[in-house]
PDB file of N, CA and C in Angstrom:
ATOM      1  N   UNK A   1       8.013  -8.228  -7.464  1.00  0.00           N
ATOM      2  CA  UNK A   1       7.781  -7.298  -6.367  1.00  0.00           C
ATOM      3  C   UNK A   1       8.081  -5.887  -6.855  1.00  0.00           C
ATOM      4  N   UNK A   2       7.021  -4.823  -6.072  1.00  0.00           N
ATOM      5  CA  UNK A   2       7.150  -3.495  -7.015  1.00  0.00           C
ATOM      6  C   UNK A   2       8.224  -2.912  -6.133  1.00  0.00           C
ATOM      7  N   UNK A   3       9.228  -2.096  -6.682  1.00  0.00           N
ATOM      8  CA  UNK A   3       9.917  -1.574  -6.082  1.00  0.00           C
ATOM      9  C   UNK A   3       9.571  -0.192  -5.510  1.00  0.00           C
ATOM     10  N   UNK A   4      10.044   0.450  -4.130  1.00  0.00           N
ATOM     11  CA  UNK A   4       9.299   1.543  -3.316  1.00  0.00           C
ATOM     12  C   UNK A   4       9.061   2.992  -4.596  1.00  0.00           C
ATOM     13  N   UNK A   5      10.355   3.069  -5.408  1.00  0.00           N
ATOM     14  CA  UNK A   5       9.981   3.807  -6.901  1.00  0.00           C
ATOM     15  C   UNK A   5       9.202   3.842  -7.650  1.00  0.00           C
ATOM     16  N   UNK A   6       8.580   2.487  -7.552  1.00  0.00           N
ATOM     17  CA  UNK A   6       7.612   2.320  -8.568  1.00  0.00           C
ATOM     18  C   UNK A   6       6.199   3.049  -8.056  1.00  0.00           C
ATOM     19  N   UNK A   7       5.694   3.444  -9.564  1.00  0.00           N
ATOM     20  CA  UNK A   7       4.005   3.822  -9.496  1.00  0.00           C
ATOM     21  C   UNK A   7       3.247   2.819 -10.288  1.00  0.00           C
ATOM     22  N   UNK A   8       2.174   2.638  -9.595  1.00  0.00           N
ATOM     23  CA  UNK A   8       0.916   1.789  -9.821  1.00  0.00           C
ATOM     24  C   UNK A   8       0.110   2.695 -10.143  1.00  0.00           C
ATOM     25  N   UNK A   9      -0.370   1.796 -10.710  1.00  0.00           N
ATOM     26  CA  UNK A   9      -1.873   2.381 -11.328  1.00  0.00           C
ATOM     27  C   UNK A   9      -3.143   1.461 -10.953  1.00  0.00           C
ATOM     28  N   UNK A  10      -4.180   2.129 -10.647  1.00  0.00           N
ATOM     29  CA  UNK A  10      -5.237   1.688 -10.035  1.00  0.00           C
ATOM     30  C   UNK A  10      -6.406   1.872 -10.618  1.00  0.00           C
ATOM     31  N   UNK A  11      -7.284   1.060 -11.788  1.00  0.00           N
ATOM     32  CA  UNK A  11      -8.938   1.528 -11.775  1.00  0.00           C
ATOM     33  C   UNK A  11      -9.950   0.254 -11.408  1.00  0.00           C
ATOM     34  N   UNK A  12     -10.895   0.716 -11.244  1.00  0.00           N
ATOM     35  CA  UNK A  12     -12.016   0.184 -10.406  1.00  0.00           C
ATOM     36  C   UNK A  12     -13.295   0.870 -11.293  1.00  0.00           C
ATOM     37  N   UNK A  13     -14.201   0.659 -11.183  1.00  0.00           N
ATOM     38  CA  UNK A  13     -15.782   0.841 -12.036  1.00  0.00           C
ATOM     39  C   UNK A  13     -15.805   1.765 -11.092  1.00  0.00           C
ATOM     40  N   UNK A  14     -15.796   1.667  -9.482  1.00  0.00           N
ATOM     41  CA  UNK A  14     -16.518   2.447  -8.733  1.00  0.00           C
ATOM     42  C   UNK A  14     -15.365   3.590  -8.044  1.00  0.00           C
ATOM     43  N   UNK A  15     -14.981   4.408  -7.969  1.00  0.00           N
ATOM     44  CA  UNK A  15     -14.233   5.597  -7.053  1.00  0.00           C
ATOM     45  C   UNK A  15     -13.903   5.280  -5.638  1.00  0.00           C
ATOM     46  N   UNK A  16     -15.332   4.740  -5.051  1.00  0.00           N
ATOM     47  CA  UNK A  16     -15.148   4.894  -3.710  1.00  0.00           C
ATOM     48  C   UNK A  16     -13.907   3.001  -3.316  1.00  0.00           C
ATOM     49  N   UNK A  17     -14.006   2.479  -4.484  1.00  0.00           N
ATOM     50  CA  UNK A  17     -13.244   0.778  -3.890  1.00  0.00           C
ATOM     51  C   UNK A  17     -11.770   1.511  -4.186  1.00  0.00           C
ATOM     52  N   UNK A  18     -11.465   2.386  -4.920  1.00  0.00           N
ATOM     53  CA  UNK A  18     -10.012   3.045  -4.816  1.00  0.00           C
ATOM     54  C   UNK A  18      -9.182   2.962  -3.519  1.00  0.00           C
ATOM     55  N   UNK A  19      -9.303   3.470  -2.520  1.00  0.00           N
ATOM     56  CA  UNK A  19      -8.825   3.605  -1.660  1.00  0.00           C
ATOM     57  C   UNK A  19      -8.752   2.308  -0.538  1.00  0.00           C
ATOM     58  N   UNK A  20      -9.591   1.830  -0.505  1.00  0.00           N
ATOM     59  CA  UNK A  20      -9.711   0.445  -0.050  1.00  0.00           C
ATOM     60  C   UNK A  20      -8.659   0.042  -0.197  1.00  0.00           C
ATOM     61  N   UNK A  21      -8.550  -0.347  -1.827  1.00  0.00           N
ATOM     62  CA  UNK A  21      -7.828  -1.299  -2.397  1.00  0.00           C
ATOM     63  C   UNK A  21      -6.504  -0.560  -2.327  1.00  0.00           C
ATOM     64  N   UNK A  22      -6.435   0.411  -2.532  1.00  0.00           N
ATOM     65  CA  UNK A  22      -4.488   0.866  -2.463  1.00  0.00           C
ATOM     66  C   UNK A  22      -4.182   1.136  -0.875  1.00  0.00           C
ATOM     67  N   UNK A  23      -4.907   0.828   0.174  1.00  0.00           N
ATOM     68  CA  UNK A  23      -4.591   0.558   1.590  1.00  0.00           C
ATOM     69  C   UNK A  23      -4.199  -1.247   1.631  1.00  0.00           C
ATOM     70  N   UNK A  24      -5.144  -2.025   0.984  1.00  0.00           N
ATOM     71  CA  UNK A  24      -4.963  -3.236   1.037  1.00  0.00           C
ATOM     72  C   UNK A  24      -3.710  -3.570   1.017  1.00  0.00           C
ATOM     73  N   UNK A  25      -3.346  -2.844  -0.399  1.00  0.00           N
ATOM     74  CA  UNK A  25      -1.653  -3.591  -1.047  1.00  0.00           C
ATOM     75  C   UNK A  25      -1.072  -2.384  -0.310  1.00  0.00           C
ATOM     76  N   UNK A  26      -1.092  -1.344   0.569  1.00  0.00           N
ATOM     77  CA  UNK A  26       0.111  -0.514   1.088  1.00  0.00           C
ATOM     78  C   UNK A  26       0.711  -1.724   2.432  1.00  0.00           C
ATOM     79  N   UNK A  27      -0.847  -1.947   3.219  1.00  0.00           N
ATOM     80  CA  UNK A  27      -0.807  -3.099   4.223  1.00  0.00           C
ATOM     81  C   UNK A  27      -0.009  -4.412   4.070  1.00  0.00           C
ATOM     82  N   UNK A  28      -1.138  -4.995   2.755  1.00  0.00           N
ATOM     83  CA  UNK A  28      -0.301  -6.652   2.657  1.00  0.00           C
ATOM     84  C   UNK A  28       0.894  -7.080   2.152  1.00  0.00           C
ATOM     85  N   UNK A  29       1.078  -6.245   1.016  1.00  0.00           N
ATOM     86  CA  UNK A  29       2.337  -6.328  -0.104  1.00  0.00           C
ATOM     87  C   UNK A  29       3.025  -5.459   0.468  1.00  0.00           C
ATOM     88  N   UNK A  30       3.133  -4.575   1.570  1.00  0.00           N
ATOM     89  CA  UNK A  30       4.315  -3.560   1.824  1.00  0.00           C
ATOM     90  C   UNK A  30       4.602  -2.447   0.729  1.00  0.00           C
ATOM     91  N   UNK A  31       3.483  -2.127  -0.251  1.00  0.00           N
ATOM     92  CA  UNK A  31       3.971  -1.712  -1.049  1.00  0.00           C
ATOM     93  C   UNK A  31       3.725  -0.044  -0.518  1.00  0.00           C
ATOM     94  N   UNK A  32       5.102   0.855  -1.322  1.00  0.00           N
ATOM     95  CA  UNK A  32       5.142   2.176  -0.330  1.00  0.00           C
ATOM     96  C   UNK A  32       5.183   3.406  -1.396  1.00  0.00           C
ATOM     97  N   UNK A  33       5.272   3.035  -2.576  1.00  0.00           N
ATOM     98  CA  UNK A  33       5.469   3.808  -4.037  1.00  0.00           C
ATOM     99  C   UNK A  33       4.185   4.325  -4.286  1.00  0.00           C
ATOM    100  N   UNK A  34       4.476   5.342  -5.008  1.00  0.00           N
ATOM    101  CA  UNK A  34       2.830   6.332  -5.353  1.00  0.00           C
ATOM    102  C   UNK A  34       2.245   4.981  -6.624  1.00  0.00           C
ATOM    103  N   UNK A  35       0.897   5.802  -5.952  1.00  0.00           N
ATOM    104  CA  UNK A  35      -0.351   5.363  -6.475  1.00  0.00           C
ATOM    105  C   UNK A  35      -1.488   6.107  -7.587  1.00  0.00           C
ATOM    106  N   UNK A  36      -1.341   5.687  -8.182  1.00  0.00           N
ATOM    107  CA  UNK A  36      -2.670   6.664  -9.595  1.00  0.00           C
ATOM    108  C   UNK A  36      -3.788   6.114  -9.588  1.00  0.00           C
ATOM    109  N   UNK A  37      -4.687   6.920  -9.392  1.00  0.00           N
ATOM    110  CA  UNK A  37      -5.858   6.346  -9.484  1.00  0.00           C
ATOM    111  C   UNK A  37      -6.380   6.505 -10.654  1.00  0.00           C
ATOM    112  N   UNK A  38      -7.348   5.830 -11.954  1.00  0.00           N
ATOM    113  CA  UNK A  38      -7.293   5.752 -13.467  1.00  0.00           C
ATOM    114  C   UNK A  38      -8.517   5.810 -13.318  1.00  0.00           C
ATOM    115  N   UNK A  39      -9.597   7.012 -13.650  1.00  0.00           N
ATOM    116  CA  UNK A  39     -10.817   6.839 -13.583  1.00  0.00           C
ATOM    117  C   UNK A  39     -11.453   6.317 -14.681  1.00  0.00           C
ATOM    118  N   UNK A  40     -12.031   5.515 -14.360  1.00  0.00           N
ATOM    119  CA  UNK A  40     -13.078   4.270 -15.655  1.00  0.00           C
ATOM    120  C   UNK A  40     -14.003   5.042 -16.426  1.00  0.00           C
ATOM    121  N   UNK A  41     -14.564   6.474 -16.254  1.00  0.00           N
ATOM    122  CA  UNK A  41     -14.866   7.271 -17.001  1.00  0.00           C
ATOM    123  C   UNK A  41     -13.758   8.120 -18.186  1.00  0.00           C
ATOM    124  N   UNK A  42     -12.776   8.314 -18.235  1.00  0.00           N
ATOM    125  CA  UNK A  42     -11.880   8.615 -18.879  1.00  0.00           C
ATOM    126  C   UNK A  42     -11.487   8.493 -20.211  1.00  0.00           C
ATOM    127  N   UNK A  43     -11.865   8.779 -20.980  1.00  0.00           N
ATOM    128  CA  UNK A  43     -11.392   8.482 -22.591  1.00  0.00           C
ATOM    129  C   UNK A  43     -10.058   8.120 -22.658  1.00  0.00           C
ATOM    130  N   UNK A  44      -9.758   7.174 -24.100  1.00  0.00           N
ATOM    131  CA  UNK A  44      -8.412   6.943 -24.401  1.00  0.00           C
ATOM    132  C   UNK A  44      -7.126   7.658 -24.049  1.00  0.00           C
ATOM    133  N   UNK A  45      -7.451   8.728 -24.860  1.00  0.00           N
ATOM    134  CA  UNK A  45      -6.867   9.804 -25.153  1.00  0.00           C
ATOM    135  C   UNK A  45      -6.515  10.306 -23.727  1.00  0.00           C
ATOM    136  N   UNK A  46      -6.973  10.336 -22.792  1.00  0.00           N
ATOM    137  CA  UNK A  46      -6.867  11.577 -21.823  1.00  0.00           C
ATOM    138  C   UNK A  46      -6.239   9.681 -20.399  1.00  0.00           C
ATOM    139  N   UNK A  47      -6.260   8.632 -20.675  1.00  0.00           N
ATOM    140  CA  UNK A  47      -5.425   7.888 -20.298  1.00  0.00           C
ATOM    141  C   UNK A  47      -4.138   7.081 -20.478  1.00  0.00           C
ATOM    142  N   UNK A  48      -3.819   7.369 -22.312  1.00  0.00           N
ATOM    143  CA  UNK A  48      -2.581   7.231 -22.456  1.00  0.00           C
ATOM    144  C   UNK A  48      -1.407   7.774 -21.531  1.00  0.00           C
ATOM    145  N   UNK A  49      -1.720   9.090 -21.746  1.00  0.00           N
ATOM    146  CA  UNK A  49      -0.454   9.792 -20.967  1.00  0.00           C
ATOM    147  C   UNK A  49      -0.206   9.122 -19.442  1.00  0.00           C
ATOM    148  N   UNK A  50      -1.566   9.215 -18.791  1.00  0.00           N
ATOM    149  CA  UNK A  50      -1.648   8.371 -17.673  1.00  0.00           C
ATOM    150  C   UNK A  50      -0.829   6.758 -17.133  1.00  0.00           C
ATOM    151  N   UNK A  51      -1.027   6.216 -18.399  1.00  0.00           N
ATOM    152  CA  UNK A  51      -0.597   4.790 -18.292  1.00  0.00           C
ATOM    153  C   UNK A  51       1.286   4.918 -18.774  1.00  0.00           C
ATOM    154  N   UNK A  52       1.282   5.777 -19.413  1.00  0.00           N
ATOM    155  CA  UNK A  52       2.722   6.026 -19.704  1.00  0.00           C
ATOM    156  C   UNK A  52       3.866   6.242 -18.647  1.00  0.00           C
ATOM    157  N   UNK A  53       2.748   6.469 -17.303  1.00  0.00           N
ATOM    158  CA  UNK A  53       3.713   7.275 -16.222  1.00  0.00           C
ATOM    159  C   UNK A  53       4.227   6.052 -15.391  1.00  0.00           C
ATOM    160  N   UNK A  54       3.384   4.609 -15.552  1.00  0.00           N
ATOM    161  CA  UNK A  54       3.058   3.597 -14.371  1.00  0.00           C
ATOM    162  C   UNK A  54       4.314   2.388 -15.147  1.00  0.00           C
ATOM    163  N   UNK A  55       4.747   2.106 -13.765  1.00  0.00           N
ATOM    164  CA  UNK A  55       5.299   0.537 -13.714  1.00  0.00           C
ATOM    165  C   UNK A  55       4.489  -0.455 -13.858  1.00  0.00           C
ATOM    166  N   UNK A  56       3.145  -0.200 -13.561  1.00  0.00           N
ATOM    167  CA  UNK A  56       2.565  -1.734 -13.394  1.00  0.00           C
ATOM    168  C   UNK A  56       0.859  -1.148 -12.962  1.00  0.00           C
ATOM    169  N   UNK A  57      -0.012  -1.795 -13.586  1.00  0.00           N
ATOM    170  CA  UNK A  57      -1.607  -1.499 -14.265  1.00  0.00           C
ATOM    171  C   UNK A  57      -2.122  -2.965 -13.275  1.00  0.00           C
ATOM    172  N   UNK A  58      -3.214  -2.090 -11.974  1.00  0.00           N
ATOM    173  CA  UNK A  58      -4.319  -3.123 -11.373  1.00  0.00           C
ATOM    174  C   UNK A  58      -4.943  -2.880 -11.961  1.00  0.00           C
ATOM    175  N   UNK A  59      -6.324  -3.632 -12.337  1.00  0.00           N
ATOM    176  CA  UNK A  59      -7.175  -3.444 -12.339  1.00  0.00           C
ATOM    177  C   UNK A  59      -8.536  -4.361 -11.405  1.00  0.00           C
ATOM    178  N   UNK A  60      -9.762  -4.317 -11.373  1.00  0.00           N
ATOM    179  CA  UNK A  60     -10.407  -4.738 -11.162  1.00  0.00           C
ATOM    180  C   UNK A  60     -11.450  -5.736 -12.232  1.00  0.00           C
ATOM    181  N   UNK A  61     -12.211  -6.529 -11.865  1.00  0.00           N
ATOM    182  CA  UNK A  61     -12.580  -7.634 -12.876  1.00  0.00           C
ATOM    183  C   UNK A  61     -13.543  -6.641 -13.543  1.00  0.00           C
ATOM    184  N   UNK A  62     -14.458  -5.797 -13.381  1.00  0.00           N
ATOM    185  CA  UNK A  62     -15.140  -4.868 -13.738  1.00  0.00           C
ATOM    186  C   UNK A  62     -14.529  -4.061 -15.247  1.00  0.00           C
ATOM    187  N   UNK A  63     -13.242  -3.845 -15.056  1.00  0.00           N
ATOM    188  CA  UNK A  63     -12.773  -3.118 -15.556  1.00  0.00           C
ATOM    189  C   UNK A  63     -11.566  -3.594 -16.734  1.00  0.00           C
ATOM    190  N   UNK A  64     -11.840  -5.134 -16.355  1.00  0.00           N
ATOM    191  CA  UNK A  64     -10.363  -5.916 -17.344  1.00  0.00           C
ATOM    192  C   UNK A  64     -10.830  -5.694 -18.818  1.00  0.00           C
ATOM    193  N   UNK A  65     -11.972  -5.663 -19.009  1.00  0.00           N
ATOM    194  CA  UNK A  65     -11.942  -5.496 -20.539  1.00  0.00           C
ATOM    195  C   UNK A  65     -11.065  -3.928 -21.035  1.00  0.00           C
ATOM    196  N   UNK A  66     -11.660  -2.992 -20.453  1.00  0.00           N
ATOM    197  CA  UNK A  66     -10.961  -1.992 -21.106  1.00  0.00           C
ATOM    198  C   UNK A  66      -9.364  -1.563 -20.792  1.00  0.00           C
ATOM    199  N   UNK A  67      -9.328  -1.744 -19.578  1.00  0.00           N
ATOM    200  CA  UNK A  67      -7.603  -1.588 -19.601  1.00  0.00           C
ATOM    201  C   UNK A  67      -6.653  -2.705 -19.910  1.00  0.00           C
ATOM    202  N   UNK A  68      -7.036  -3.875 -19.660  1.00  0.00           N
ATOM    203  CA  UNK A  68      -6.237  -4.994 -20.489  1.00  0.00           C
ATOM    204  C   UNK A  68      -5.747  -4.954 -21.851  1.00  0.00           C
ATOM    205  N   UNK A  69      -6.705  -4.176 -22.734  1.00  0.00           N
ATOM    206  CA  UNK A  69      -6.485  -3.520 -24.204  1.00  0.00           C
ATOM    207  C   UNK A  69      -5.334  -2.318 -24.156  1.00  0.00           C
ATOM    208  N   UNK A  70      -5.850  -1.564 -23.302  1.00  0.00           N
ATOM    209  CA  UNK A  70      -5.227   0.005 -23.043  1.00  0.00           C
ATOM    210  C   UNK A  70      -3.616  -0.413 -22.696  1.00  0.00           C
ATOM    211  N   UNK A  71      -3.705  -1.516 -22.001  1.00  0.00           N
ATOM    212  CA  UNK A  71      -1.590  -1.559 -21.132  1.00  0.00           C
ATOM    213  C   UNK A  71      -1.173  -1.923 -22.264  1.00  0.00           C
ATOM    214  N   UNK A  72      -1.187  -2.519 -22.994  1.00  0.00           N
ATOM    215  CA  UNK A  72      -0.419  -3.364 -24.229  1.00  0.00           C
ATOM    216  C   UNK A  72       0.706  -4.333 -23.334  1.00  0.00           C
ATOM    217  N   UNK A  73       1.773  -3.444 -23.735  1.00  0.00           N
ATOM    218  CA  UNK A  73       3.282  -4.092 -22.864  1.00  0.00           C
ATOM    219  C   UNK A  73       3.141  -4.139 -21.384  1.00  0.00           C
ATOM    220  N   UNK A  74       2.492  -3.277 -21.330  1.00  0.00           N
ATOM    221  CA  UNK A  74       2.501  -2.279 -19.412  1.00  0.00           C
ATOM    222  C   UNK A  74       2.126  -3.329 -18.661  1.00  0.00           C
ATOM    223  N   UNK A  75       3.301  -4.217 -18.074  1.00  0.00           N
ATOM    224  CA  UNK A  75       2.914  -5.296 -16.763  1.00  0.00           C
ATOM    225  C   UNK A  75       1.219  -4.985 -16.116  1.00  0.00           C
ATOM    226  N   UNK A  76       0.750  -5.794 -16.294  1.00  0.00           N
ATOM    227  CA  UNK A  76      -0.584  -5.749 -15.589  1.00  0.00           C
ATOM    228  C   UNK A  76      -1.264  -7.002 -14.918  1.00  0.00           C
ATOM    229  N   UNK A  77      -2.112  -6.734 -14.058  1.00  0.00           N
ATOM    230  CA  UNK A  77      -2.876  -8.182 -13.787  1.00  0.00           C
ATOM    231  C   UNK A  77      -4.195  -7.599 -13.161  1.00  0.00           C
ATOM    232  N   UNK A  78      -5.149  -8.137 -12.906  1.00  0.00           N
ATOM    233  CA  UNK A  78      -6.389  -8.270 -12.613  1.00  0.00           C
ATOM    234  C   UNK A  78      -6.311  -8.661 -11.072  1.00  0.00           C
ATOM    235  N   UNK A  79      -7.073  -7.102 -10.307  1.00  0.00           N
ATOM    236  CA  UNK A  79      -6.931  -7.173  -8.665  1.00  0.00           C
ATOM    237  C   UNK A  79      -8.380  -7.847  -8.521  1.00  0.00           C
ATOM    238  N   UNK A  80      -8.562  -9.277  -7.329  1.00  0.00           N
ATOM    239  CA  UNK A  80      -9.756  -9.613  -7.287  1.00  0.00           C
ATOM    240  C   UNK A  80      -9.415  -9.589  -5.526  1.00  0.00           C
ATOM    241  N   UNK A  81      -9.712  -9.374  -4.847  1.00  0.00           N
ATOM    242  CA  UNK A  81     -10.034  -8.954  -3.653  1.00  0.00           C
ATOM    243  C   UNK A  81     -10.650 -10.299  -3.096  1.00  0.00           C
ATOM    244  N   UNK A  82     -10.077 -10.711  -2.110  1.00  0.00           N
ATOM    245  CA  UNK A  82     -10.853 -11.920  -0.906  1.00  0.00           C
ATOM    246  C   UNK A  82     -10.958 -11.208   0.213  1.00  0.00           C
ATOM    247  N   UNK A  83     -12.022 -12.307   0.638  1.00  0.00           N
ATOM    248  CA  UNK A  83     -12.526 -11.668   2.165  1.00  0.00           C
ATOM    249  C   UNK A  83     -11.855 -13.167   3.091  1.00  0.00           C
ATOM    250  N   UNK A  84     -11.701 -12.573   4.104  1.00  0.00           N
ATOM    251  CA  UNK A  84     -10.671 -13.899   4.915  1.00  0.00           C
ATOM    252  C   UNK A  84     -12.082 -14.459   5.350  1.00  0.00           C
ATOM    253  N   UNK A  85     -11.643 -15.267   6.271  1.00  0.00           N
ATOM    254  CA  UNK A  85     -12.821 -16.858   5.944  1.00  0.00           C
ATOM    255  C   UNK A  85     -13.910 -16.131   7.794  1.00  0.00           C
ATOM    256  N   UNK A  86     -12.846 -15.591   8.518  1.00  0.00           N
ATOM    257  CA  UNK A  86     -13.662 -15.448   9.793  1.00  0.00           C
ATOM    258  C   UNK A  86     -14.747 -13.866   9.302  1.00  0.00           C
ATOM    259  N   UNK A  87     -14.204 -12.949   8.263  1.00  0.00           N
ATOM    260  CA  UNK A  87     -15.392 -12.393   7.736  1.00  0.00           C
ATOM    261  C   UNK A  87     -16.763 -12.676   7.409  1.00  0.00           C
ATOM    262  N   UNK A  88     -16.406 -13.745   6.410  1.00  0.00           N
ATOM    263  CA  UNK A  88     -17.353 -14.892   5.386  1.00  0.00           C
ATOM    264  C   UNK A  88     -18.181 -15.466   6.279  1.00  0.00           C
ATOM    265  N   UNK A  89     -17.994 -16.013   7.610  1.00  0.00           N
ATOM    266  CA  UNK A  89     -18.283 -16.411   8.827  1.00  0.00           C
ATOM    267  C   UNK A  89     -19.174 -15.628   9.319  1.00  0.00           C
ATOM    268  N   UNK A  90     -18.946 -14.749   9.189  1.00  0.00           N
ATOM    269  CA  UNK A  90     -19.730 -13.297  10.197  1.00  0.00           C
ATOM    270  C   UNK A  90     -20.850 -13.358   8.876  1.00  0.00           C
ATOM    271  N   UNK A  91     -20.799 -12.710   8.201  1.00  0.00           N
ATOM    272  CA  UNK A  91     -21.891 -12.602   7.605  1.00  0.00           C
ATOM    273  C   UNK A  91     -22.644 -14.010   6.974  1.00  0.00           C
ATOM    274  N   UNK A  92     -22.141 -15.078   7.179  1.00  0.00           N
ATOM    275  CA  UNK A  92     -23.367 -15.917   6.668  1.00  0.00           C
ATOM    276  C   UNK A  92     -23.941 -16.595   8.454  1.00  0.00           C
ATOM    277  N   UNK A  93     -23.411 -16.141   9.329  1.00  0.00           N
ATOM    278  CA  UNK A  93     -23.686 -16.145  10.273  1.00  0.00           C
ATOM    279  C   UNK A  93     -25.205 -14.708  11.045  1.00  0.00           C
ATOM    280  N   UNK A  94     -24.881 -13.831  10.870  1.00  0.00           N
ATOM    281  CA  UNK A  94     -25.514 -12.576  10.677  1.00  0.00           C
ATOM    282  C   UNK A  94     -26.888 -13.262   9.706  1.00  0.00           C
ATOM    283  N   UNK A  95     -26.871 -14.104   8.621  1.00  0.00           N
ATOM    284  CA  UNK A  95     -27.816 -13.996   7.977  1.00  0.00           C
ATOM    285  C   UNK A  95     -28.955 -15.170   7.745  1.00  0.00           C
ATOM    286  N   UNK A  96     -28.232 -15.977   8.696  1.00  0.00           N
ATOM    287  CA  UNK A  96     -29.056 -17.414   9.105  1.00  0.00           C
ATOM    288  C   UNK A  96     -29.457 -17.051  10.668  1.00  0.00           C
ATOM    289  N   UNK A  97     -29.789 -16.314  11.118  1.00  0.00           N
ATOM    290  CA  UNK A  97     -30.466 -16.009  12.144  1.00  0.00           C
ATOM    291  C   UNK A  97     -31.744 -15.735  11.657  1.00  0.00           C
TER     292      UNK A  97
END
């Protein structure tokens, strides 16, 4: 569990799933510690310093190849996002009409 001190780090392929996703885990996980967002355009170089600052590296499946290399030591795991089942419902419902 991240502690309220801790900073995360966040990249995603796309900009706009950023925010989504660091509402998700402020919501589900309680988590209350700053957030970095790691843009997937970004060279090495100009994300070291970046990753140096973080407790702990999300990423998205999009994106595991390159930062999985980049954390080395840096606690990390791979954010995959579910949709709850009465969502899943709605739209395959919505689409068999």
């Amino acid at each position: 569990r991240l502690s309220p001190a801790a900073t995360l780090g966040l990249a995603a392929r796309h900009t706009d799933a950023l925010a989504p996703i660091r509402d998700a885990l402020r919501f589900h996980a309680g988590f209350s510690g700053q957030v970095l967002a790691l843009p997937a355009s970004a060279s090495r170089d100009d994300l070291e310093p970046l990753l140096g600052q973080l407790d702990y590296l999300l990423y998205t499946s999009a994106m595991r190849r390159r930062f999985r290399s980049l954390a080395g030591s840096l606690p990390h795991a791979e954010y995959a996002p579910q949709a709850e089942r009465s969502a899943l419902e709605l739209i395959r419902d919505s689409y068999s009409r």
